[in-house]
N, C-alpha and C. Protein backbone atom coordinates (compact mmCIF):
# COMPACT_ATOMS: atom_id res chain seq x y z
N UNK A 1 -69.11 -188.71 -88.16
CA UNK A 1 -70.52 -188.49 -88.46
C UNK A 1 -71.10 -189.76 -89.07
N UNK A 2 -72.26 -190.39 -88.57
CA UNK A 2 -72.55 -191.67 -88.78
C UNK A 2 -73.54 -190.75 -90.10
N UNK A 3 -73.76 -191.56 -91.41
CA UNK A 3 -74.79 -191.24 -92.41
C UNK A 3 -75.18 -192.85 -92.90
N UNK A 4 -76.24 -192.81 -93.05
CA UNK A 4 -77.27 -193.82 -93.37
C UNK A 4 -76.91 -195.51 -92.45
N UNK A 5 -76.26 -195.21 -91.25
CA UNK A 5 -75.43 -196.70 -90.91
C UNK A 5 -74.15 -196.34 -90.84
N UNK A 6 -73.33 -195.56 -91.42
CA UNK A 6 -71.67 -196.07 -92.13
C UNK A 6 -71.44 -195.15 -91.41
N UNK A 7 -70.12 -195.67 -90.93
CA UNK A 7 -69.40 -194.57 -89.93
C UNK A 7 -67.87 -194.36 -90.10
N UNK A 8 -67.16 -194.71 -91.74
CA UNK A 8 -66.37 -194.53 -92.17
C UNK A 8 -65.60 -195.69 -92.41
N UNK A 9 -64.66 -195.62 -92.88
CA UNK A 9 -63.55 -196.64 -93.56
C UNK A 9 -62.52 -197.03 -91.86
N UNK A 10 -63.07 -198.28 -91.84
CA UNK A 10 -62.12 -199.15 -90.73
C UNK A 10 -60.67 -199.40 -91.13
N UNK A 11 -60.04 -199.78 -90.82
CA UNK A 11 -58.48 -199.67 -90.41
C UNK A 11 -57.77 -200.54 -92.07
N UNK A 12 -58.81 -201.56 -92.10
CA UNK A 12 -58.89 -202.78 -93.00
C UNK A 12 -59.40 -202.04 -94.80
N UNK A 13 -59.95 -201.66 -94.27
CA UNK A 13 -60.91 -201.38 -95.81
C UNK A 13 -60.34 -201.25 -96.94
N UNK A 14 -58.95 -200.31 -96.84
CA UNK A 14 -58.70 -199.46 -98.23
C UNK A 14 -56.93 -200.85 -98.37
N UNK A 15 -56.78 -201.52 -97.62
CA UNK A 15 -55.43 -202.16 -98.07
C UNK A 15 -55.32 -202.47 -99.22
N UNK A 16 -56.29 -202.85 -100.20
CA UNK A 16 -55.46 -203.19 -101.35
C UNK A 16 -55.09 -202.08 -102.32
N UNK A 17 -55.35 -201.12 -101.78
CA UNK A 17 -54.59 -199.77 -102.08
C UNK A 17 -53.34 -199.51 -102.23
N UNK A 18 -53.14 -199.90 -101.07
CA UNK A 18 -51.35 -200.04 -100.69
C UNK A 18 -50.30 -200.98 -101.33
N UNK A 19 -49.23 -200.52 -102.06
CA UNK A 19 -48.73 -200.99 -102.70
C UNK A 19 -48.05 -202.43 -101.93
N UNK A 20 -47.60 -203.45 -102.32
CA UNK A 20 -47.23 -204.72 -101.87
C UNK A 20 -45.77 -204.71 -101.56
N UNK A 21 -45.41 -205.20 -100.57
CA UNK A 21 -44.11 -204.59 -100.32
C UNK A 21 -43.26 -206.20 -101.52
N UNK A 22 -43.71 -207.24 -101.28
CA UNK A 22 -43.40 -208.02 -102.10
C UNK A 22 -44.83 -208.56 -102.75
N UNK A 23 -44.18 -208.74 -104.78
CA UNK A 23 -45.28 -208.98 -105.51
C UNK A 23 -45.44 -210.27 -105.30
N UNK A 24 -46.98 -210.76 -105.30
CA UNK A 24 -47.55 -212.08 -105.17
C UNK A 24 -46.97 -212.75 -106.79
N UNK A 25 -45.93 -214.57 -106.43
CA UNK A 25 -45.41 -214.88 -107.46
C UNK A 25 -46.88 -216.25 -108.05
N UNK A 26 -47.17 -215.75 -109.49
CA UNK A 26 -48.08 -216.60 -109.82
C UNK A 26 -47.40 -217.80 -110.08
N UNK A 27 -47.64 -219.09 -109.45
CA UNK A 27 -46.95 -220.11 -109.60
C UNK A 27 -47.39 -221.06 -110.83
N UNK A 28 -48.40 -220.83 -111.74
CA UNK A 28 -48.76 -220.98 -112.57
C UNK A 28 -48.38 -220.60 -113.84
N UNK A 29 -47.15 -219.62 -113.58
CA UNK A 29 -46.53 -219.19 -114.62
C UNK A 29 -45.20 -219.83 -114.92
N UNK A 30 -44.97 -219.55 -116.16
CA UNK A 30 -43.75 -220.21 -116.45
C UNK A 30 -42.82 -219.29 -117.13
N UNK A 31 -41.66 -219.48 -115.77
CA UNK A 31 -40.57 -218.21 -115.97
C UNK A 31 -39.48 -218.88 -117.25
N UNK A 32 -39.03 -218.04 -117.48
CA UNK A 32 -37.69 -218.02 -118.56
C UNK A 32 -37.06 -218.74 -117.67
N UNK A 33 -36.56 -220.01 -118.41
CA UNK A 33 -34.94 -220.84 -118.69
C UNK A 33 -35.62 -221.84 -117.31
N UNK A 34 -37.08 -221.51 -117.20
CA UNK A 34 -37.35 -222.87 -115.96
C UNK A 34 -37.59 -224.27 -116.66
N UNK A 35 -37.76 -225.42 -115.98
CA UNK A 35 -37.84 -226.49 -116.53
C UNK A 35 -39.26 -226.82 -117.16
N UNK A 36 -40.04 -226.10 -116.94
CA UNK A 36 -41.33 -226.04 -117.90
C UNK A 36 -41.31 -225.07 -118.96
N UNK A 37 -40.55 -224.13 -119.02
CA UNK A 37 -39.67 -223.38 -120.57
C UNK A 37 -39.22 -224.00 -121.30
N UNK A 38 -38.23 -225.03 -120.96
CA UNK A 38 -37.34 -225.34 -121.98
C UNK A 38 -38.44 -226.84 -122.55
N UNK A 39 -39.54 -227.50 -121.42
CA UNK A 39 -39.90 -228.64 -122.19
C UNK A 39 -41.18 -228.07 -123.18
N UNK A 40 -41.94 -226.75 -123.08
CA UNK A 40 -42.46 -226.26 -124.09
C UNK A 40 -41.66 -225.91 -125.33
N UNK A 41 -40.29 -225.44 -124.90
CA UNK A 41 -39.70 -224.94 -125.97
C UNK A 41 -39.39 -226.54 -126.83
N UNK A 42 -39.33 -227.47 -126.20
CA UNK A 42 -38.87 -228.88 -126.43
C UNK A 42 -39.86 -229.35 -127.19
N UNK A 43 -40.54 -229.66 -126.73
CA UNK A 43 -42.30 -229.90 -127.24
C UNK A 43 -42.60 -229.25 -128.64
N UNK A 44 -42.12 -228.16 -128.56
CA UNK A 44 -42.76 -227.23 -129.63
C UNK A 44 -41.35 -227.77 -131.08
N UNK A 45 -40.36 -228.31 -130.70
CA UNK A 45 -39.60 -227.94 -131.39
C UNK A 45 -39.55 -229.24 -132.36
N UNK A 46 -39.94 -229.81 -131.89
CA UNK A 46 -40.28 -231.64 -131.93
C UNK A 46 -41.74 -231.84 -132.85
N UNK A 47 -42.70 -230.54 -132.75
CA UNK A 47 -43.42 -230.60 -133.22
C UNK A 47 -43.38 -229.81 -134.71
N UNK A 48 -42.76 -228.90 -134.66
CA UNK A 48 -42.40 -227.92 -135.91
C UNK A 48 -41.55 -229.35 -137.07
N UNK A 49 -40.63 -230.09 -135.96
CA UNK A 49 -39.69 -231.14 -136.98
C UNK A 49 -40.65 -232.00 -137.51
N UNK A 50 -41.56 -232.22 -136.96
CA UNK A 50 -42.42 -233.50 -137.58
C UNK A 50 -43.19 -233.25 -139.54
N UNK A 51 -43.10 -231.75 -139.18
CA UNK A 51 -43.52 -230.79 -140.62
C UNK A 51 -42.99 -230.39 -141.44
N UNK A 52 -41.44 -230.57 -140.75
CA UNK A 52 -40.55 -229.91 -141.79
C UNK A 52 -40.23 -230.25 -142.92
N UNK A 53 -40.42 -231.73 -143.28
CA UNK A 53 -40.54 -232.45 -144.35
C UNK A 53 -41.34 -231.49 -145.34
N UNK A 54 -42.61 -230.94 -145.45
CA UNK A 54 -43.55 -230.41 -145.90
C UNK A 54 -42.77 -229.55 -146.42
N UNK A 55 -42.14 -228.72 -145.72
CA UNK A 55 -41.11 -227.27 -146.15
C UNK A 55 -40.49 -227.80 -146.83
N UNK A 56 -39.66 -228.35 -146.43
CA UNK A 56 -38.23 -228.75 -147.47
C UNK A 56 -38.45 -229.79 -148.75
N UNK A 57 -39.54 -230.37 -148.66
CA UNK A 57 -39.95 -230.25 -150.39
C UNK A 57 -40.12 -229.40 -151.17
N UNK A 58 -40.64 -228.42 -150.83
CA UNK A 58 -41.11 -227.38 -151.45
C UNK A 58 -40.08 -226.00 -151.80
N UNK A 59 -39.33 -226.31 -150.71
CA UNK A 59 -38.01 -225.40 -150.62
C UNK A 59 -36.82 -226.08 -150.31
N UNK A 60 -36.14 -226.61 -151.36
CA UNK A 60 -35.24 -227.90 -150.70
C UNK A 60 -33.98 -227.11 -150.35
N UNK A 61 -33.62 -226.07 -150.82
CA UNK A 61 -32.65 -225.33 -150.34
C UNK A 61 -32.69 -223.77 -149.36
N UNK A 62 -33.71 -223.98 -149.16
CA UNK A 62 -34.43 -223.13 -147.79
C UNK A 62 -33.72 -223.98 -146.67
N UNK A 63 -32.48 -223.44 -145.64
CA UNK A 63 -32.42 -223.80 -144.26
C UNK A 63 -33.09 -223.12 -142.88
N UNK A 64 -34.17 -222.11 -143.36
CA UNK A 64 -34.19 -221.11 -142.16
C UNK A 64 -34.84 -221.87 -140.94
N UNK A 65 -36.21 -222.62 -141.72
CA UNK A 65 -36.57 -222.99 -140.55
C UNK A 65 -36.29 -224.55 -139.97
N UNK A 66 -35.53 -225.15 -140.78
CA UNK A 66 -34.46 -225.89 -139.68
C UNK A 66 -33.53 -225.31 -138.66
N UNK A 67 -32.91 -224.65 -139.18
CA UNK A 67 -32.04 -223.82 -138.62
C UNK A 67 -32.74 -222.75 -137.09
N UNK A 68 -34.01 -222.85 -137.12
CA UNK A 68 -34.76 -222.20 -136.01
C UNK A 68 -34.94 -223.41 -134.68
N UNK A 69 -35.48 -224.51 -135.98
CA UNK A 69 -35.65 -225.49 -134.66
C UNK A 69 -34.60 -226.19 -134.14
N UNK A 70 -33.36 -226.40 -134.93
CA UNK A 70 -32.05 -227.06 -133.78
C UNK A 70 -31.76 -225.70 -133.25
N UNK A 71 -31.90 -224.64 -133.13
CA UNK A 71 -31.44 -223.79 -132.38
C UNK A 71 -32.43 -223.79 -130.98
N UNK A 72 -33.94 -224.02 -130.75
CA UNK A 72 -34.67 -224.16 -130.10
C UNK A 72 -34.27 -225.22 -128.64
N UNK A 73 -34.25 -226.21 -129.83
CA UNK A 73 -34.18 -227.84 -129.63
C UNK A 73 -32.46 -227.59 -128.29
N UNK A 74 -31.53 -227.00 -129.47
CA UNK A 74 -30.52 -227.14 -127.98
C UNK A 74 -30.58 -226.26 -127.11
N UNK A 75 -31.14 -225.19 -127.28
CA UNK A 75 -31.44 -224.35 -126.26
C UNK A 75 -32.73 -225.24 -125.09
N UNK A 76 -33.27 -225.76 -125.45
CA UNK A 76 -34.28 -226.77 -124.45
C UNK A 76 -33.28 -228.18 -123.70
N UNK A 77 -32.40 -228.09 -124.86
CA UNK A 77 -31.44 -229.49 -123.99
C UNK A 77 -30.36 -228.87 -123.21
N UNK A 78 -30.41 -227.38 -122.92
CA UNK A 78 -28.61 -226.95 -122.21
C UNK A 78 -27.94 -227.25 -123.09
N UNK A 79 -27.37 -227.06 -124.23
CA UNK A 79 -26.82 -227.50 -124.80
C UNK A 79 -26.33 -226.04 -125.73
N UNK A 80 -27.01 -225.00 -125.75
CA UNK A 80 -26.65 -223.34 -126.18
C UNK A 80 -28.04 -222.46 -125.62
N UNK A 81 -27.21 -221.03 -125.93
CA UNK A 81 -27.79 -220.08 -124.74
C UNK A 81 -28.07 -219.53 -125.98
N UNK A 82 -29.15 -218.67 -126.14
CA UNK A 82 -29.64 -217.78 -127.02
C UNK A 82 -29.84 -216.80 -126.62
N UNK A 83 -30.02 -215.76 -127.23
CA UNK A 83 -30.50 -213.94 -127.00
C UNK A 83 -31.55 -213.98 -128.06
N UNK A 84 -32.05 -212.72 -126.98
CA UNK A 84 -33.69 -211.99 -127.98
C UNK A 84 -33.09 -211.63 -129.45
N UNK A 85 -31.45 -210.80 -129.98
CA UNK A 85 -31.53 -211.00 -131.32
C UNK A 85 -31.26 -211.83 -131.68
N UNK A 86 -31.12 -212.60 -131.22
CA UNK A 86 -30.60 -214.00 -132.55
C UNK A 86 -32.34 -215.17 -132.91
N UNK A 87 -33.22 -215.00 -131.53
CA UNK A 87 -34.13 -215.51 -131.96
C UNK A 87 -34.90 -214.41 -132.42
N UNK A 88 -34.89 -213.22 -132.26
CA UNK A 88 -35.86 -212.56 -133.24
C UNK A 88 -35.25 -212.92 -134.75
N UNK A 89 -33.65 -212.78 -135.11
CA UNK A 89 -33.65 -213.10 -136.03
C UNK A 89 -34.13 -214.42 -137.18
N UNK A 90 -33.96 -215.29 -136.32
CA UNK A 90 -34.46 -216.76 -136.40
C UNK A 90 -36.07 -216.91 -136.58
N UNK A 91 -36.90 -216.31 -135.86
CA UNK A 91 -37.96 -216.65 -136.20
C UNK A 91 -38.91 -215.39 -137.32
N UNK A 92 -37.98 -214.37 -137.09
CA UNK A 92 -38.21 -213.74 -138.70
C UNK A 92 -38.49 -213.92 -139.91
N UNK A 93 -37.03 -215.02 -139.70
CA UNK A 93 -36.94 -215.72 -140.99
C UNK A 93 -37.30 -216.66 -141.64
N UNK A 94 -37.73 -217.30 -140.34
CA UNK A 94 -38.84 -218.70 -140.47
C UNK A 94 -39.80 -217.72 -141.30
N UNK A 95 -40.36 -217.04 -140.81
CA UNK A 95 -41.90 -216.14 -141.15
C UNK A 95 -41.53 -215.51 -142.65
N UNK A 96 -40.20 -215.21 -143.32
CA UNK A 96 -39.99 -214.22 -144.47
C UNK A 96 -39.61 -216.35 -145.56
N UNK A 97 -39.37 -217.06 -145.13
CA UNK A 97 -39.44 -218.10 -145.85
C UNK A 97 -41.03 -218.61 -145.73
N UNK A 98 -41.98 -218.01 -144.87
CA UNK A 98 -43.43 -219.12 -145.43
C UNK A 98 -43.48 -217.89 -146.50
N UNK A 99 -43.53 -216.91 -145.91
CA UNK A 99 -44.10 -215.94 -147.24
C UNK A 99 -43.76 -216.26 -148.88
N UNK A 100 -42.32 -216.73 -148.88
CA UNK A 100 -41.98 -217.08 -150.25
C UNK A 100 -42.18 -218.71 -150.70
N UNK A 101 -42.95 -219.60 -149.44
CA UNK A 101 -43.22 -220.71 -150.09
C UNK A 101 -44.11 -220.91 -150.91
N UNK A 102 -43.45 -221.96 -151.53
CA UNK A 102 -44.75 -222.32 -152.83
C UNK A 102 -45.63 -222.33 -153.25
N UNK A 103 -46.15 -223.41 -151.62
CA UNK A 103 -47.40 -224.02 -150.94
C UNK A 103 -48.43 -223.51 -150.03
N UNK A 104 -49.11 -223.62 -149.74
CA UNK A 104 -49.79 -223.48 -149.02
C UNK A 104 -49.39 -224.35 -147.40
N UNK A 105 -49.59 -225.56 -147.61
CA UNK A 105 -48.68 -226.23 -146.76
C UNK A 105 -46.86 -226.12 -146.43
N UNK A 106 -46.45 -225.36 -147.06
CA UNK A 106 -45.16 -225.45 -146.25
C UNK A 106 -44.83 -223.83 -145.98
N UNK A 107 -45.94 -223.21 -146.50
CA UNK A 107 -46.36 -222.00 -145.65
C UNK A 107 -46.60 -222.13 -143.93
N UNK A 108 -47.39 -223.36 -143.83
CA UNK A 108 -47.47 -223.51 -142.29
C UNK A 108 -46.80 -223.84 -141.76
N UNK A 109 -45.82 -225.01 -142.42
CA UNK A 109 -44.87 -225.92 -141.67
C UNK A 109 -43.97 -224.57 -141.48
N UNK A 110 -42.91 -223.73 -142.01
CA UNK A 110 -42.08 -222.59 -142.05
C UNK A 110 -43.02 -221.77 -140.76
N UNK A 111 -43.99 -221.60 -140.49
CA UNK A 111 -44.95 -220.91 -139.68
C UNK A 111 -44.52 -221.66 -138.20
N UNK A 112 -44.63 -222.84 -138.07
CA UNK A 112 -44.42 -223.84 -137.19
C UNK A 112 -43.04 -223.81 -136.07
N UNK A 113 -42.21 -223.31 -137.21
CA UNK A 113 -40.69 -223.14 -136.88
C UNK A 113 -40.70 -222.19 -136.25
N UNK A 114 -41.36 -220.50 -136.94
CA UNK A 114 -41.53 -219.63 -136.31
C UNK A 114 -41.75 -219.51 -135.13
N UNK A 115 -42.76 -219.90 -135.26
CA UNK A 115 -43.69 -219.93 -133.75
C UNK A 115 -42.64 -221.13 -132.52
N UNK A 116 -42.14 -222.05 -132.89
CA UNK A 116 -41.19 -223.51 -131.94
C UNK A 116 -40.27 -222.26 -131.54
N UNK A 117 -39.54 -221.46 -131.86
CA UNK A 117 -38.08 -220.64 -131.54
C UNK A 117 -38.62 -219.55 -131.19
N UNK A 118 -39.73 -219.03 -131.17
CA UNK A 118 -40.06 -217.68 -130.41
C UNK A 118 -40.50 -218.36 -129.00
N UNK A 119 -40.60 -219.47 -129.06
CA UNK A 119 -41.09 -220.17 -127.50
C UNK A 119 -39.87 -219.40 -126.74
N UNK A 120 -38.76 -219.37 -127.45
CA UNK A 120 -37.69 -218.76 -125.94
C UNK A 120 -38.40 -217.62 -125.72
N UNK A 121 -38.83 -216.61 -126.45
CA UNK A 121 -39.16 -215.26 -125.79
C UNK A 121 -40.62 -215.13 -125.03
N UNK A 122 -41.35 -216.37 -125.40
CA UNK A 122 -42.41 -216.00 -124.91
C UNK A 122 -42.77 -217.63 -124.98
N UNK A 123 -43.14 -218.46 -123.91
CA UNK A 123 -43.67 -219.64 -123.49
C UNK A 123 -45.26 -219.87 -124.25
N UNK A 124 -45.62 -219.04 -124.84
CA UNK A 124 -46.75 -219.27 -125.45
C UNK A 124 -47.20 -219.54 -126.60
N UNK A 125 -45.85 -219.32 -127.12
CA UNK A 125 -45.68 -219.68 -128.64
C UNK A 125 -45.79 -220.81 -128.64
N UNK A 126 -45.61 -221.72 -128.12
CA UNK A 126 -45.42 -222.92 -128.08
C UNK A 126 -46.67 -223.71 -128.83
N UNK A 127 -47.67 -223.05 -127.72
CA UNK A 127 -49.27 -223.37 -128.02
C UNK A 127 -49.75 -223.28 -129.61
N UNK A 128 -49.34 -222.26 -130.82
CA UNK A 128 -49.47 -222.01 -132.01
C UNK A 128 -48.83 -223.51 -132.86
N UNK A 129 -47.62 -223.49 -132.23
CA UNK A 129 -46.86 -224.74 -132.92
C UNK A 129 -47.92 -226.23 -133.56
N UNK A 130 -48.69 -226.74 -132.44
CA UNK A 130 -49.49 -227.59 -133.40
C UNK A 130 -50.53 -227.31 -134.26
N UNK A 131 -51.32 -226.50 -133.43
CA UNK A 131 -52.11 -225.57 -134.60
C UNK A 131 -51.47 -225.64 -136.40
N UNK A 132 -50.45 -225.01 -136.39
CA UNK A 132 -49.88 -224.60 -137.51
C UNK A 132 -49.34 -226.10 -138.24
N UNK A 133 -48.75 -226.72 -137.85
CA UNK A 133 -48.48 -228.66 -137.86
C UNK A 133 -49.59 -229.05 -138.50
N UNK A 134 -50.56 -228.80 -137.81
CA UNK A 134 -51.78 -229.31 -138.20
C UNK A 134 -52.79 -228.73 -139.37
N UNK A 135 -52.47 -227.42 -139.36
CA UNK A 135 -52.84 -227.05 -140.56
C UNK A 135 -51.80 -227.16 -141.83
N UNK A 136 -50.27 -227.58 -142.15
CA UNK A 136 -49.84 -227.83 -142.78
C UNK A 136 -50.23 -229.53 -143.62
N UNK A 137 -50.40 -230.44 -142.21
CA UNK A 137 -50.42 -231.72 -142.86
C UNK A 137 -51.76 -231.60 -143.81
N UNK A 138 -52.80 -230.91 -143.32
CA UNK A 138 -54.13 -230.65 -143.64
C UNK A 138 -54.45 -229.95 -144.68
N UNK A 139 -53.78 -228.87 -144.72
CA UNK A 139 -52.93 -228.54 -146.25
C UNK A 139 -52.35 -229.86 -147.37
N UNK A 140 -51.69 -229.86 -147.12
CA UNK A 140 -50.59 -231.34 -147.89
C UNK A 140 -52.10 -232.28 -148.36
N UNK A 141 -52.98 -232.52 -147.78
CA UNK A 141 -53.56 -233.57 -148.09
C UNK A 141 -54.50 -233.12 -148.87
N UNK A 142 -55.28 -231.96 -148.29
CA UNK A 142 -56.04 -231.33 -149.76
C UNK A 142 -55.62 -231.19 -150.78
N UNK A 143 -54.37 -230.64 -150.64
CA UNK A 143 -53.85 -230.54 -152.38
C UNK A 143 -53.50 -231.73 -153.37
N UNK A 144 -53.32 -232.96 -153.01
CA UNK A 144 -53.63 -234.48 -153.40
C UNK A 144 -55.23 -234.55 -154.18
């Protein structure tokens, strides 16, 4: 029955209905343990170290969030394999050491770490890492 023109749904119309027999791969993404993983995770980890100074004044016997970023750092060089608990544990603890820092600034830098070692679980962490760098040094200098 033709109504106003339209004479129903052609053969074409409704496909994206139909489920995909294979999912379209976004190549823009960046999968776990690929070589653009590990140089964010690299990147990020390189950047958390540049701050850590900040922390470990302030907490000179605080290792957590060193201890986050060589764990990062060789996991980006092949060099060790990590699991979701050991970096959840790791970047926990980065996060339960800013809480007890001193400073204000080595609140961020400890933040920094966090965020460099959760890059394994999620490639986006990465992005927080200077942010937080940057609000530590920026920190550090106000309080002068």
């Amino acid at each position: 029955m033709l109504v106003d023109g339209y004479d129903g749904p052609d053969d074409h119309e409704f496909d994206w209905m139909k489920p995909r027999s294979k999912p379209k791969q976004d190549r823009r993404a960046v999968t776990r343990d690929s070589n653009y993983h590990r140089l964010f995770a690299l990147k990020a980890a390189e950047e958390a170290e540049r701050v850590l100074s900040i922390f470990e004044s302030a907490q000179p016997r605080d290792e957590r969030p060193r201890q986050a970023i060589e764990a990062i750092r060789a996991w980006a060089l092949g060099k060790r394999e990590l699991g979701m608990a050991e970096v959840r544990k790791l970047a926990l603890a980065c996060h339960a050491a800013a809480r007890e820092a001193k400073s204000e600034a080595a609140t961020f830098a400890a933040r920094a770490a966090g965020h460099a070692v959760a890059t394994w679980h999620v490639p986006t962490h990465a992005m927080a890492v200077p942010a937080y760098a940057w609000r530590a040094r920026f920190a550090k200098k106000a309080k002068r």
